[in-house]
Protein backbone atom coordinates (compact mmCIF):
# COMPACT_ATOMS: atom_id res chain seq x y z
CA UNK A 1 -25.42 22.10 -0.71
CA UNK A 2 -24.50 19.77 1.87
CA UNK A 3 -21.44 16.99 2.24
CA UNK A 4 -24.27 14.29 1.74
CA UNK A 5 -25.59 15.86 -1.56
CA UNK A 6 -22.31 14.91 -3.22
CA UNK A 7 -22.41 11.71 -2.65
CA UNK A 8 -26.12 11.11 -3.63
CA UNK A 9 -25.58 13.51 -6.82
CA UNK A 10 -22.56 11.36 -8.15
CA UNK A 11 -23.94 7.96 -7.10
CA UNK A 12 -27.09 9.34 -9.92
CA UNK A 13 -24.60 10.67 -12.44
CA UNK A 14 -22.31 7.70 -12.65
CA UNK A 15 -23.69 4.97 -9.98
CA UNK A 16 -21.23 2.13 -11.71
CA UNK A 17 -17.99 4.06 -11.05
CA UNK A 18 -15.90 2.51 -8.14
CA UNK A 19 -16.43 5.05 -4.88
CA UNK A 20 -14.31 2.74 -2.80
CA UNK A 21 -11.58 -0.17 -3.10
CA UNK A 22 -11.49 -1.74 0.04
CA UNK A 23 -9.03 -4.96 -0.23
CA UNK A 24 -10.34 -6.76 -2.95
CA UNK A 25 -13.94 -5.21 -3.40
CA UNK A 26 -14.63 -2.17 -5.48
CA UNK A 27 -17.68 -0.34 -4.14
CA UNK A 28 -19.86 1.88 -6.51
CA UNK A 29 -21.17 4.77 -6.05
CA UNK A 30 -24.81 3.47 -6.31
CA UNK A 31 -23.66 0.84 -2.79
CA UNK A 32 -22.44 3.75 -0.93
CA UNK A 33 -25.25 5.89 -1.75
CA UNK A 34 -27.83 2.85 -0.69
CA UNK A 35 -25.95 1.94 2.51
CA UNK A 36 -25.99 5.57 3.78
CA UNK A 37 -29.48 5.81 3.17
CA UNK A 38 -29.98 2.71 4.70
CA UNK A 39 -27.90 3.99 8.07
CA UNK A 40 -29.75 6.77 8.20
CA UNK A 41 -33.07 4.99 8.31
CA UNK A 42 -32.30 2.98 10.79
CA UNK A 43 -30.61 5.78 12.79
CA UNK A 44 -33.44 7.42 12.87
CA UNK A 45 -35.69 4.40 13.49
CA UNK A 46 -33.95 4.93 16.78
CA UNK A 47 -34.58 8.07 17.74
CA UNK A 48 -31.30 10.15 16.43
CA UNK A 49 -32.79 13.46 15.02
CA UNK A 50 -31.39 16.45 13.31
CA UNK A 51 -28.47 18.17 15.39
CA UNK A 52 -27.72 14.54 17.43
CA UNK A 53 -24.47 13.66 17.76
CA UNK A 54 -23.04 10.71 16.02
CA UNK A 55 -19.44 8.95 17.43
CA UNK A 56 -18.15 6.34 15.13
CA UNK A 57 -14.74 4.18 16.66
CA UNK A 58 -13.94 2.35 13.92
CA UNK A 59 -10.70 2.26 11.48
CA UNK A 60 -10.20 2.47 8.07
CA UNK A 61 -13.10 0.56 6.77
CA UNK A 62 -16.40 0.58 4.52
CA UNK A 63 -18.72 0.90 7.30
CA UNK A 64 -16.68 4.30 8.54
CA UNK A 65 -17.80 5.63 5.11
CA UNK A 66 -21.30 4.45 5.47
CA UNK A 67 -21.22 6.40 9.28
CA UNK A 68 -19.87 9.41 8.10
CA UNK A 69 -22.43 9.88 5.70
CA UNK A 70 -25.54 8.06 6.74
CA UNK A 71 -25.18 10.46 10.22
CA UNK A 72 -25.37 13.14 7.87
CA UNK A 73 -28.14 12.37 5.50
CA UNK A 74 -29.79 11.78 9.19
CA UNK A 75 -29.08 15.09 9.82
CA UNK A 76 -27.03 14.09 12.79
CA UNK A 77 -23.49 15.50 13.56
CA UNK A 78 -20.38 12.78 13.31
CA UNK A 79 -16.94 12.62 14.98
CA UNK A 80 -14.86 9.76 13.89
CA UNK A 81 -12.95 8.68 16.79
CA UNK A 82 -9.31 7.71 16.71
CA UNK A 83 -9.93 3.13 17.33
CA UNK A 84 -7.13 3.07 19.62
CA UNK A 85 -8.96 5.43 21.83
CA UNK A 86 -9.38 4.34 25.35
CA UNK A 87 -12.54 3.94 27.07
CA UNK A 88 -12.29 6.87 29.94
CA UNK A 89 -11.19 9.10 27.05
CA UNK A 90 -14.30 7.47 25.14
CA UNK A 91 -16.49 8.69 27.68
CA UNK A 92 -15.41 11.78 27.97
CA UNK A 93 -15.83 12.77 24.27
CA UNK A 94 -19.26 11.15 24.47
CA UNK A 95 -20.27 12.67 27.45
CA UNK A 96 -18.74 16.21 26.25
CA UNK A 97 -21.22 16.39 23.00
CA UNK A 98 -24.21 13.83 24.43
CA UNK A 99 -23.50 11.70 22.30
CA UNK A 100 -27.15 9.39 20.92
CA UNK A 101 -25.40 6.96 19.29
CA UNK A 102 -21.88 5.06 19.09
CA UNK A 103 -21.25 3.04 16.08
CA UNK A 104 -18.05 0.78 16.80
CA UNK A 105 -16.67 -3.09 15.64
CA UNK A 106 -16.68 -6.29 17.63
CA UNK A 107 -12.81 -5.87 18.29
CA UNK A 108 -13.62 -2.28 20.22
CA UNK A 109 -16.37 -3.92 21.68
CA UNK A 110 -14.73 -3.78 25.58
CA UNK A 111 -14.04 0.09 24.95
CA UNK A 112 -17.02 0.55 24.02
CA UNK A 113 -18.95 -0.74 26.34
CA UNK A 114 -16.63 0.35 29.13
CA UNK A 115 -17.51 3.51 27.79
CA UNK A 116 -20.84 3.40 27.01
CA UNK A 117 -21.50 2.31 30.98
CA UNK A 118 -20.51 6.11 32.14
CA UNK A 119 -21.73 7.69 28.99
CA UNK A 120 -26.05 7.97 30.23
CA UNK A 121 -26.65 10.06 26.64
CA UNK A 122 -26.20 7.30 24.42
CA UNK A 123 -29.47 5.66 23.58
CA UNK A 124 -28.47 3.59 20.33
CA UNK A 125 -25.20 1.31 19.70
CA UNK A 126 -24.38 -0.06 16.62
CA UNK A 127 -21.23 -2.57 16.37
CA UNK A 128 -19.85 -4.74 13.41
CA UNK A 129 -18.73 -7.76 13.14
CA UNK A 130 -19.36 -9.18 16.46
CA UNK A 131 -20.79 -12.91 16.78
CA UNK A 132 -21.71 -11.73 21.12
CA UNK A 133 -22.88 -8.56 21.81
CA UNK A 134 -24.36 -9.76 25.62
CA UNK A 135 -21.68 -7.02 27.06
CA UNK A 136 -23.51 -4.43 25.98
CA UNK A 137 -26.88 -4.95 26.34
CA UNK A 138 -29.43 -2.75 24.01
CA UNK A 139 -26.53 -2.97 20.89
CA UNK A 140 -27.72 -3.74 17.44
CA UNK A 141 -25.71 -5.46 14.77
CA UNK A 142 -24.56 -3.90 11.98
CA UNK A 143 -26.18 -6.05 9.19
CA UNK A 144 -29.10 -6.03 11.29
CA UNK A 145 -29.62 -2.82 11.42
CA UNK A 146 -29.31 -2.25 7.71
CA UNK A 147 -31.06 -5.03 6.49
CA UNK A 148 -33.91 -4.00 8.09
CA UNK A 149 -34.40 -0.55 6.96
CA UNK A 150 -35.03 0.80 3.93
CA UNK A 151 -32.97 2.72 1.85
CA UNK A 152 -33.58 6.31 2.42
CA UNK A 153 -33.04 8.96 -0.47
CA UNK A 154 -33.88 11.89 1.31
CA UNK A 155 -31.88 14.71 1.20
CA UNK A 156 -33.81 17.60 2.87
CA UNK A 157 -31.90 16.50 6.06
CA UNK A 158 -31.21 20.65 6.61
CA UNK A 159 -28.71 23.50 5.30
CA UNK A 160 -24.94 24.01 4.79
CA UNK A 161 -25.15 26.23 7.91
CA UNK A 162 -25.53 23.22 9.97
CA UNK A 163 -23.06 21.27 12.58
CA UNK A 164 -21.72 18.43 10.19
CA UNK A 165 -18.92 17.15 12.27
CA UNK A 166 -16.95 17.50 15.64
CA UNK A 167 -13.69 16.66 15.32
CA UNK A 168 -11.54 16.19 18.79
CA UNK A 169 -8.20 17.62 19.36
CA UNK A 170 -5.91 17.81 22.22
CA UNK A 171 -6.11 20.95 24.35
CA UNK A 172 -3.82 21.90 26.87
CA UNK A 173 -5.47 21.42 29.46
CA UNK A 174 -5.34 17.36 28.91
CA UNK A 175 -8.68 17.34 27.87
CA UNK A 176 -10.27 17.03 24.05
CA UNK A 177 -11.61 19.88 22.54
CA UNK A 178 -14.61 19.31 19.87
CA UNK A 179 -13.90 21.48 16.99
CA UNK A 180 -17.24 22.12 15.63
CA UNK A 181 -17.17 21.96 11.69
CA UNK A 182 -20.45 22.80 9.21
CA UNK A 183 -20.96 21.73 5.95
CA UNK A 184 -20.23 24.73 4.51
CA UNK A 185 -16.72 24.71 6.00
CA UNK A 186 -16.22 21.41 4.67
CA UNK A 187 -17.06 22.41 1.39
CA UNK A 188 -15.33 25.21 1.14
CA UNK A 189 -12.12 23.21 2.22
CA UNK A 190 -12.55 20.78 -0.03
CA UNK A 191 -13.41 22.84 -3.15
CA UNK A 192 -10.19 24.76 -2.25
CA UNK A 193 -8.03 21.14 -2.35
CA UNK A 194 -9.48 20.03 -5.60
CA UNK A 195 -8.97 22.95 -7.02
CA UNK A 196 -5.21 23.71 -6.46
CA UNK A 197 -4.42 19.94 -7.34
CA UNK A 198 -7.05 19.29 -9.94
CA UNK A 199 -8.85 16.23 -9.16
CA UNK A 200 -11.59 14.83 -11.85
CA UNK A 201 -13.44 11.65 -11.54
CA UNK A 202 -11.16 9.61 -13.20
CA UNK A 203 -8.67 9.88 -9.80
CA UNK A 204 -8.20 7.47 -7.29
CA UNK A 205 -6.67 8.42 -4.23
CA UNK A 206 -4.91 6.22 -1.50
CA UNK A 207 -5.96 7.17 1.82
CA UNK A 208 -3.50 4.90 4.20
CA UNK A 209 -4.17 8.01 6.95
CA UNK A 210 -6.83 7.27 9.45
CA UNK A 211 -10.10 8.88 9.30
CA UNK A 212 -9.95 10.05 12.21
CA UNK A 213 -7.52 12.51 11.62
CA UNK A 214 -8.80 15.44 9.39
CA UNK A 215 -6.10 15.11 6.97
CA UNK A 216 -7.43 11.48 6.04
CA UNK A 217 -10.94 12.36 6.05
CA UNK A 218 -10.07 15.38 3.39
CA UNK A 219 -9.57 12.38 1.39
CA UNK A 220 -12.77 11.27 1.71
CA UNK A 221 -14.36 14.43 1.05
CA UNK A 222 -12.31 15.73 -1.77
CA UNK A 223 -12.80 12.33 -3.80
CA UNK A 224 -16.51 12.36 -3.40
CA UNK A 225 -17.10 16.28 -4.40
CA UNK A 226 -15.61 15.00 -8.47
CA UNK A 227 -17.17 11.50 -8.12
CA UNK A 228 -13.73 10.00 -7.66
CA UNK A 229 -12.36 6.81 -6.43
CA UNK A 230 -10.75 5.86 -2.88
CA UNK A 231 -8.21 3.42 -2.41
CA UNK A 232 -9.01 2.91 1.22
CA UNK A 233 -6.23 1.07 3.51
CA UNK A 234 -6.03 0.74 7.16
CA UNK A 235 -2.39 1.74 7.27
CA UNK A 236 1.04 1.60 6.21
CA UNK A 237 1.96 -1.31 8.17
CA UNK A 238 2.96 -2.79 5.13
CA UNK A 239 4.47 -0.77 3.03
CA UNK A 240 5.66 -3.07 0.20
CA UNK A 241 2.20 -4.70 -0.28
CA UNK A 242 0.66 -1.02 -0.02
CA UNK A 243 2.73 -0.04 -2.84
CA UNK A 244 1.59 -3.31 -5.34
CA UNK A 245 -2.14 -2.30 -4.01
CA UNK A 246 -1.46 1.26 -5.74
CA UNK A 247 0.40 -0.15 -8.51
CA UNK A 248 -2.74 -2.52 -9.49
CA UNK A 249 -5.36 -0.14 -8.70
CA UNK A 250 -3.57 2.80 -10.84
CA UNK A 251 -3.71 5.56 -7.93
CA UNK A 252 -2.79 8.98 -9.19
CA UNK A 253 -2.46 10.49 -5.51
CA UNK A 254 -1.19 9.66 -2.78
CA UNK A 255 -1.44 11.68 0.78
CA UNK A 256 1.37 11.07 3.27
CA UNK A 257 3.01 12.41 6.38
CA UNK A 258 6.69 12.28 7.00
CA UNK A 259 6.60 9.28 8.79
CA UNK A 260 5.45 7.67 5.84
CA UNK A 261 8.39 9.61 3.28
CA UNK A 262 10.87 7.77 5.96
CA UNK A 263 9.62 3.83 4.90
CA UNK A 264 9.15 4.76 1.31
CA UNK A 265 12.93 6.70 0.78
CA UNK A 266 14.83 3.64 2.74
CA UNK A 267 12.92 1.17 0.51
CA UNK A 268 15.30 -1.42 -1.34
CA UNK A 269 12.59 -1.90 -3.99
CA UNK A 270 9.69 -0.72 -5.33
CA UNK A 271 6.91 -3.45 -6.84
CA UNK A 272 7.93 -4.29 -10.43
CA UNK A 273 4.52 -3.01 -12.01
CA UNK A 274 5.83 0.43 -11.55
CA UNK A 275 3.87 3.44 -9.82
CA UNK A 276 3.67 5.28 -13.32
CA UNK A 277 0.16 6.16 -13.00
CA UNK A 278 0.72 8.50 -9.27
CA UNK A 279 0.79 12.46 -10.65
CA UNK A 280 0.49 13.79 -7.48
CA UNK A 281 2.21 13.56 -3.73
CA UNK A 282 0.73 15.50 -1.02
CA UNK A 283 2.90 16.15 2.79
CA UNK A 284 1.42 17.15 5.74
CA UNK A 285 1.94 17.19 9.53
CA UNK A 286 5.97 18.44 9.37
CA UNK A 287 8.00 19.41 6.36
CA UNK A 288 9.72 16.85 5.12
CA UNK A 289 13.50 17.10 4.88
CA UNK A 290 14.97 17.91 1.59
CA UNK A 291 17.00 14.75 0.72
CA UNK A 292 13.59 12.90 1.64
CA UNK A 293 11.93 15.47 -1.41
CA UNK A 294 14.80 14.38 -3.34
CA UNK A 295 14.64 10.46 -3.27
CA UNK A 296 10.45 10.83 -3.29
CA UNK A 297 11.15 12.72 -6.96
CA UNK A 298 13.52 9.88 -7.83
CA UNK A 299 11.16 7.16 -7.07
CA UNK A 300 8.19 8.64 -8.34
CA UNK A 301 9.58 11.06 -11.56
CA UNK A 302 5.95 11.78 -12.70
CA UNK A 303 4.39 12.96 -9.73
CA UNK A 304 4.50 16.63 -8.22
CA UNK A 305 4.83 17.10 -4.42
CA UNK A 306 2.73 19.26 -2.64
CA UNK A 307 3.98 20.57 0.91
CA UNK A 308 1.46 21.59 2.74
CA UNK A 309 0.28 23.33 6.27
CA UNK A 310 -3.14 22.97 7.92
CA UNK A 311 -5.12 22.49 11.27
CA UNK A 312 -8.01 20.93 12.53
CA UNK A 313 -10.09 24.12 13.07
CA UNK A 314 -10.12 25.00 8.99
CA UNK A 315 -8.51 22.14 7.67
CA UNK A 316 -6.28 23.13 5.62
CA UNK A 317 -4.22 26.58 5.07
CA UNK A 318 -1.40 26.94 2.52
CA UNK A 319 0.30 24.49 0.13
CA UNK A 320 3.80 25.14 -1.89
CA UNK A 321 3.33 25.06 -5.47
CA UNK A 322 5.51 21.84 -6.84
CA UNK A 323 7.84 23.90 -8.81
CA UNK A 324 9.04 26.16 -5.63
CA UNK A 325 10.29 22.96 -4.05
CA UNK A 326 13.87 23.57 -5.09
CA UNK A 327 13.71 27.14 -4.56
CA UNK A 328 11.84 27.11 -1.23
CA UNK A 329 11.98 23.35 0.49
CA UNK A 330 11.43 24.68 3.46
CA UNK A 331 8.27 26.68 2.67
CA UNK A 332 4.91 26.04 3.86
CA UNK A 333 3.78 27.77 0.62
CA UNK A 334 0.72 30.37 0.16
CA UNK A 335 -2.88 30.42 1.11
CA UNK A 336 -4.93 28.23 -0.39
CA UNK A 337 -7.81 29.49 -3.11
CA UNK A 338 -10.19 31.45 -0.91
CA UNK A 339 -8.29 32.29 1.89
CA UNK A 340 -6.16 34.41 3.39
CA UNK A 341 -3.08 33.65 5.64
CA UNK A 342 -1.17 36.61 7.62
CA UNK A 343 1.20 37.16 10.11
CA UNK A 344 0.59 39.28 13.25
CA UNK A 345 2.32 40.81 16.09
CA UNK A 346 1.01 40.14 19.89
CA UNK A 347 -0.84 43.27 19.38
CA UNK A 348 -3.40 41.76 16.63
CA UNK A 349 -0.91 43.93 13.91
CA UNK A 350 -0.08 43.04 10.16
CA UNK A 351 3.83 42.41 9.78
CA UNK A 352 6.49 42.68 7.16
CA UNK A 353 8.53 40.45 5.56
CA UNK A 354 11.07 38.13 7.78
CA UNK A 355 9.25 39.12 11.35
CA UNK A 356 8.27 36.43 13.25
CA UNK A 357 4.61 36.47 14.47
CA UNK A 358 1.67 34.06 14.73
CA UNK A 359 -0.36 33.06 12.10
CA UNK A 360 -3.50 33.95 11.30
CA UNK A 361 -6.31 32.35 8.37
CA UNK A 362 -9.50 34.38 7.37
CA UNK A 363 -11.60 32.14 5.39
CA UNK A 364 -15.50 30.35 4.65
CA UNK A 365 -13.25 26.67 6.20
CA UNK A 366 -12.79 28.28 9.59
CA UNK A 367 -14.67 26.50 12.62
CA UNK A 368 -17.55 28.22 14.62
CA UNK A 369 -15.65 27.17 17.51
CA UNK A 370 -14.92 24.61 20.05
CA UNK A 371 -18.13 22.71 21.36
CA UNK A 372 -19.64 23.97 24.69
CA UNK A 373 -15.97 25.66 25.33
CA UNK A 374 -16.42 29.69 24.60
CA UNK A 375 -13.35 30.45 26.84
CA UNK A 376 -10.94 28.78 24.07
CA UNK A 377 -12.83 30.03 21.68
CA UNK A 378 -12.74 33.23 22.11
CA UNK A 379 -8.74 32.68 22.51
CA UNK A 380 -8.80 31.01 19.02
CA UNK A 381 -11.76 33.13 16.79
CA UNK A 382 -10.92 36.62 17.26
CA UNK A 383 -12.29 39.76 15.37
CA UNK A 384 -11.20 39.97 11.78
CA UNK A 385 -10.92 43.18 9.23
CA UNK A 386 -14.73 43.69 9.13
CA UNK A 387 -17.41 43.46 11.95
CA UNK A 388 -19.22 40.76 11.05
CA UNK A 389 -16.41 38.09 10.80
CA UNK A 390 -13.82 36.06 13.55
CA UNK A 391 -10.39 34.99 12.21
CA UNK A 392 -8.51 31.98 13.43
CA UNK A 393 -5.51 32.51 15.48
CA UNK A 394 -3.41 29.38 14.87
CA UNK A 395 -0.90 29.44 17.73
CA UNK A 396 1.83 28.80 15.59
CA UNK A 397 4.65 31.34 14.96
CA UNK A 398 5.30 32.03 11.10
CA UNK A 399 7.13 34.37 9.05
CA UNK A 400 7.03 35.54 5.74
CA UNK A 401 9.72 36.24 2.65
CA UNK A 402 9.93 39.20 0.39
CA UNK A 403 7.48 37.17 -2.29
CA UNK A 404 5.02 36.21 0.84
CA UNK A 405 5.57 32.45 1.13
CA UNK A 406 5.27 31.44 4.34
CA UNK A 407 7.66 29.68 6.90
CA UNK A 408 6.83 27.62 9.93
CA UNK A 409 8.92 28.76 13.21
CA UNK A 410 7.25 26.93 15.78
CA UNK A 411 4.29 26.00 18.32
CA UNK A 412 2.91 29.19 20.44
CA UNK A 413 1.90 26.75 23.00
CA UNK A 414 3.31 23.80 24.72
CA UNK A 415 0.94 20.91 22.34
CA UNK A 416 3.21 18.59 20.69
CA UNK A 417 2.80 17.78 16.94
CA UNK A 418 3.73 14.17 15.92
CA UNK A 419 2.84 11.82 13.40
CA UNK A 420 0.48 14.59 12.26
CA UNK A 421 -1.04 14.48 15.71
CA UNK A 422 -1.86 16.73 18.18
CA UNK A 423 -0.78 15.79 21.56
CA UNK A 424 -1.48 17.53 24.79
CA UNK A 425 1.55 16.98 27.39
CA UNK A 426 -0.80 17.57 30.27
CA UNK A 427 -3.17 14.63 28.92
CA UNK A 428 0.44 12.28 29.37
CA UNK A 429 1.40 13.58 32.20
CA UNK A 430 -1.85 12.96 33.86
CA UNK A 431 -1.19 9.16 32.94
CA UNK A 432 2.56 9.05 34.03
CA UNK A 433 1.21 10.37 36.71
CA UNK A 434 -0.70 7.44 37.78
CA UNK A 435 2.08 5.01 37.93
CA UNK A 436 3.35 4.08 41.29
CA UNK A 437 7.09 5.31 41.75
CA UNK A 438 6.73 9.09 39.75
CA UNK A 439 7.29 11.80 41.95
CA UNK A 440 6.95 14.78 38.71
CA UNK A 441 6.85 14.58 35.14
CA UNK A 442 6.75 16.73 32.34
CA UNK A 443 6.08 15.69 28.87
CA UNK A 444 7.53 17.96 26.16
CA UNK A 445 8.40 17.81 22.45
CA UNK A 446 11.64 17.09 20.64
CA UNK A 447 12.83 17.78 17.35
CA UNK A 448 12.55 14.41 15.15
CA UNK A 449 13.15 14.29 11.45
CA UNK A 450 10.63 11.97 10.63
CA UNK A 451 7.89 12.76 13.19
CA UNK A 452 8.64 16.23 13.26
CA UNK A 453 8.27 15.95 16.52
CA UNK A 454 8.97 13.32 19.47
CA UNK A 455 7.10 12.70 22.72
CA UNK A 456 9.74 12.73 25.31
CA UNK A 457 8.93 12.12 29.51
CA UNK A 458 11.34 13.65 31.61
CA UNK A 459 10.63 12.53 35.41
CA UNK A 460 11.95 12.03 39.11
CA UNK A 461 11.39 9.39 40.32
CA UNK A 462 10.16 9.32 43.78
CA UNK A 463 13.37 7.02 44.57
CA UNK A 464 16.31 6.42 42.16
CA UNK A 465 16.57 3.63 39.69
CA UNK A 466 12.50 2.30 41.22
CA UNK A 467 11.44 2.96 37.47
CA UNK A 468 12.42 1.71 34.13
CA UNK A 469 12.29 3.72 30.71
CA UNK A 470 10.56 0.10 29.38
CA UNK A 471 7.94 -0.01 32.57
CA UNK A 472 6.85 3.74 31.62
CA UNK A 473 6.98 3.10 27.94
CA UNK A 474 4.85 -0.01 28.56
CA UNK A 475 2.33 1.62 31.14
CA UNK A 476 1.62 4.47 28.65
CA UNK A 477 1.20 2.54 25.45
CA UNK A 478 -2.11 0.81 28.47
CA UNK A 479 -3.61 3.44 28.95
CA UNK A 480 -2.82 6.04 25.65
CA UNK A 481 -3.10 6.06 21.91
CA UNK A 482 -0.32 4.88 20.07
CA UNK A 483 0.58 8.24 19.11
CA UNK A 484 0.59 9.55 22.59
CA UNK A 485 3.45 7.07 23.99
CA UNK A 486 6.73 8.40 24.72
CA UNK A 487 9.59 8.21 22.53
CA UNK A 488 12.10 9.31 24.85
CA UNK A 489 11.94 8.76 28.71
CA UNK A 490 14.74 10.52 30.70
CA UNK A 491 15.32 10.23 34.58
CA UNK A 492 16.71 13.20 36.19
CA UNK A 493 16.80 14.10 40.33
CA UNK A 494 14.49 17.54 40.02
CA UNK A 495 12.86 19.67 37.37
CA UNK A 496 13.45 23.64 37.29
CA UNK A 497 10.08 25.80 38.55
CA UNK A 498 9.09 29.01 39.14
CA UNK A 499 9.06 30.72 42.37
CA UNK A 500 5.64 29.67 42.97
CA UNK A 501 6.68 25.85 42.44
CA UNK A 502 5.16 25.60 38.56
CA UNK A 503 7.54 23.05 36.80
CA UNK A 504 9.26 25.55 34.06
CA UNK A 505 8.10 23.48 30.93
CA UNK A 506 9.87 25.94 28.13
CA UNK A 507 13.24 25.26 30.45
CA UNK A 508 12.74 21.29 30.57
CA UNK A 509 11.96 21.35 26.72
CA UNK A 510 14.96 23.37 26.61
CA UNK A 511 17.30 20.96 28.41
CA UNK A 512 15.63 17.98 26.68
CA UNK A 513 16.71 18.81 23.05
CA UNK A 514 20.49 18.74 24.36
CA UNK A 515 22.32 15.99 22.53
C-alpha cells in the first residue's frame, strides 16, 4: 500500500472521527479525504503527472495536510519546505528537483514569487489566503482551485516502490541535499513507531513541530496509519495556551525536542484542567538532560518518556524503552522493530562493546539516496551483509554497552545539529560572508543544553571593532532561517589553517567551546 491509501481507508472505516484539530475546528476524516482528492484533481487539471515534483512552503496548517496528500494521490512527489525559507534557497530546491508546482500562503507570497521568477520548471502555483495575487502572474487561489474540481477517489496513483517525498537537508557543502523517500520507507517507519509506542485510533497527538522537519511529519503519518487524531499547532510560541489546548482536547502524546523540555520544566504552572489524559512523551533532536527527565516525570506522572535517535535519510533509528531511563539517561536506546543498528570501525568492521565507531542502520526505512547527487550517495548507502542491499552510514560516532544500548559520541562531520536541525556551517558562512567588513569566518557548533547544540560565528574582521555581534546577528536572521542564525558571534584577529591556507575548522570548534 501506499501513504495515501491510509488516509482514504480510514476516512471509509470511520469518516466522522476527528483527523485534525486545527484551533477551534475538528476535521474528519471524510474532509481530509475529500480535500485531497479534490487537490489532486485540480493538480492534475494542470498538468502535474505521476513522478512530478510537488514543493509546499507553508506552516503548520490544514492545507499542508491537504498538499502532502493530495500530491500523493496525484502521484506526484512532495517536499514540505521549511516557511521561513528564503527565496534564493527556494529556488534552488525547486530548481534542484524541477519542481511543477509550488503550493505556498499569501504571507510567503514575495518568496515565492521571488523564487518562482528563477525557478523556469514550475508551471502551476497555488497560494492561500491571498486577497492579490498580481505578483505572480499565472497563480491560482486556493479555494479556487478546489472548488472547482471534483473530488477524486482514485487510488491507483502507482506502487509503494515509488518516490513519495524529498525531504531537504543541509549538506556540507552549503547546499540542500534532497533525500529521496518512497512509500514503502515511510511505511515501514511508521509501522515501526506505532508499534513500539502503541498508538490506536482513539490517540490524539500534538504535533507543535513543523512539518517540515521529518520528526513532525512522523506525526502526521503515524496518526493516519491507526485512524488517529492530530492536534495540529503552529508552534510553541505559547506554551501556556499550548498546554490548555492539550488539556481540552485530551492528547495522549506529545512529541518534543529539548528546546521544548526547557519552557515546559521552568514553567510556574501548569493549566488547572490537568494533563491527565498524556501517556506518552517522545524526545528527539539531543538527549535531554537528566534533571529535565526528572521534572518532565513530575509534571506529567502518567506518561512514559521515550528518548529517541533518528535522521532524515530513514527517519527514525533507536528509541530507549521508558523504564531504562533511570538506568541509562543517557542512552539513545536500541533499534527500532525491523531494523538493525551497528557500530563499525573505518574499515566497514563490526565492533565490541565500549569502542567508539560510526553508526550504521540496515533497514526497509532507509532512503534510495540523495536526488540527482550519486557522489554523496555513494558516501552515505554503502554495501550491506548481502549483495543485494546498501546500508546507511550515519556519520555519527556511537558506541555500545555490554547489553547493546547505544550511546551518541558525536558528529563525523562538521554539520551542526540544533533545535533538531541540521545546519551546514558552509551554507552560514557563505552569508557572513556577504556582509561588508568580514575578512574570514567559520561557523561551528557548541555544546548547549537545551539545543544540544549552538550556532556560533567566529570571524576577523577585515578592521577591528568595524562589526558588531548585533549587526551580524541581525544580517543573518535577513537572509537565513531562524534556526540557522548565530547564537554566539566571537571576534578574534586570525583563525588557525593548514599549510595550504584551509581555515582548521576542528581547531576553531576546539577553541570555541573554551569557557
Amino acid at each position: 500500500m501506499r501513504i495515501e491509501h491510509y488516509l482514504h481507508d480510514a476516512a471509509r472505516r470511520r469518516p466522522d472521527h476527528p483527523a485534525l484539530i486545527v484551533g477551534e475546528q475538528h476535521i474528519t476524516y471524510r474532509e481530509v479525504d475529500e480535500l485531497a482528492g479534490r487537490l489532486a484533481h485540480a493538480l492534475r487539471c494542470r498538468g502535474i503527472e505521476p513522478g512530478d515534483r510537488v514543493l509546499v512552503l507553508f506552516d503548520n496548517a490544514l492545507e499542508t495536510v491537504v498538499s502532502l496528500f493530495g500530491s500523493l494521490r496525484a502521484g506526484a512527489v512532495f517536499s514540505i519546505v521549511n516557511p521561513t525559507t528564503k527565496a534564493d534557497k527556494l529556488a534552488f530546491m525547486l530548481n534542484n528537483c524541477q519542481a511543477r508546482c509550488l503550493i505556498t500562503r499569501g504571507r510567503h507570497l514575495a518568496v515565492a514569487a521571488e523564487a518562482v521568477r528563477h525557478a523556469p520548471s514550475v508551471s502551476a502555483v497555488l497560494v492561500a489566503d491571498a486577497a492579490d495575487l498580481s505578483d505572480l502572474p499565472g497563480a491560482v487561489a486556493w479555494k479556487e482551485a478546489l472548488e472547482s474540481a471534483s473530488p477524486d477517489s482514485a487510488t491507483d496513483a502507482g506502487i509503494d516502490l515509488d518516490l513519495a517525498m524529498i525531504g531537504y537537508t543541509s549538506g556540507t557543502t552549503g547546499l540542500p541535499k534532497g533525500v529521496m523517500l518512497t512509500h514503502r520507507n515511510l511505511l515501514v517507519a511508521a509501522q515501526s513507531i506505532v508499534r513500539y509506542l502503541g498508538n490506536t485510533p482513539d490517540d490524539r497527538l500534538l504535533c507543535v513541530l513543523p512539518l517540515s522537519f521529518g520528526y513532525g511529519l512522523t506525526q502526521i503519518f503515524t496518526s493516519v496509519l491507526v485512524g488517529a487524531t492530530v492536534v495540529l499547532e503552529r508552534s510553541f510560541a505559547f506554551p501556556f495556551a499550548v498546554l490548555q489546548k492539550m488539556a481540552r482536547e485530551r492528547v495522549t502524546g506529545f512529541a518534543l525536542v529539548p528546546t521544548i523540555a526547557a519552557i515546559l520544566v521552568n514553567m510556574e504552572k501548569l493549566p488547572e484542567e490537568g494533563l491527565g489524559s498524556l501517556r506518552y512523551i517522545t524526545n528527539a533532536a539531543a538527549a535531554l538532560p537528566p534533571a529535565h527527565i526528572a521534572r518532565l516525570q513530575t509534571l506529567f506522572p502518567a506518561a512514559r518518556i521515550y528518548s529517541m535517535y533518528g535522521q532524515t535519510e530513514c527517519t527514525r533509528v533507536c528509541y530507549l524503552p521508558p523504564e531504562q531511563l533511570a538506568v541509562r539517561p543517557g542512552s539513545v536506546g536500541k533499534a527500532i522493530p525491523n531494523t538493525e543498528a551497528y557500530v563499525v570501525d573505518e574499515h566497514g568492521q563490526r565492533v565490541g562493546p565500549g569502542v567508539v565507531g560510526e553508526l550504521v542502520v540496515r533497514g526497509g526505512h532507509v532512503m534510495v539516496g540523495y536526488w540527482e547527487n550519486p557522489e554523496a550517495t555513494a558516501e552515505k548507502l554503502r554495501p550491506g551483509r548481502y549483495p543485494w542491499e546498501r546500508v546507511l552510514y550515519t556519520g555519527d560516532l556511537f558506541r555500545t554497552d555490554e547489553e547493546g544500548y547505544l550511546w551518541f559520541v558525536s558528529r563525523k562531520d562538521d554539520i551542526i545539529k540544533t533545535r533538531g536541525e541540521k545546519v551546514s556551517p558552509k551554507e552560514v558562512e557563505n552569508v557572513i560572508y556577504q556582509l561588508p567588513g568580514v575578512k574570514e569566518a567559520a561557523v561551528v557548533g557548541i555544546p548547549d543544553p537545551i539545543l544540544g547544540q549552538a550556532v556560533k560565528a567566529v570571524i576577523v574582521p577585515v578592521t577591528e571593532g568595524c562589526l558588531k555581534e548585533k549587526e551580524v546577528i541581525g544580517y543573518c536572521k535577513e537572509h537565513l532561517e531562524d534556526f540557522m542564525v548565530p547564537k554566539v558571534v566571537e571576534f578574534r584577529t586570525e583563525l588557525p589553517k593548514t599549510d595550504s591556507g584551509k581555515i582548521k575548522r576542528g581547531a576553531v570548534e576546539q577553541a570555541a567551546q573554551q569557557p
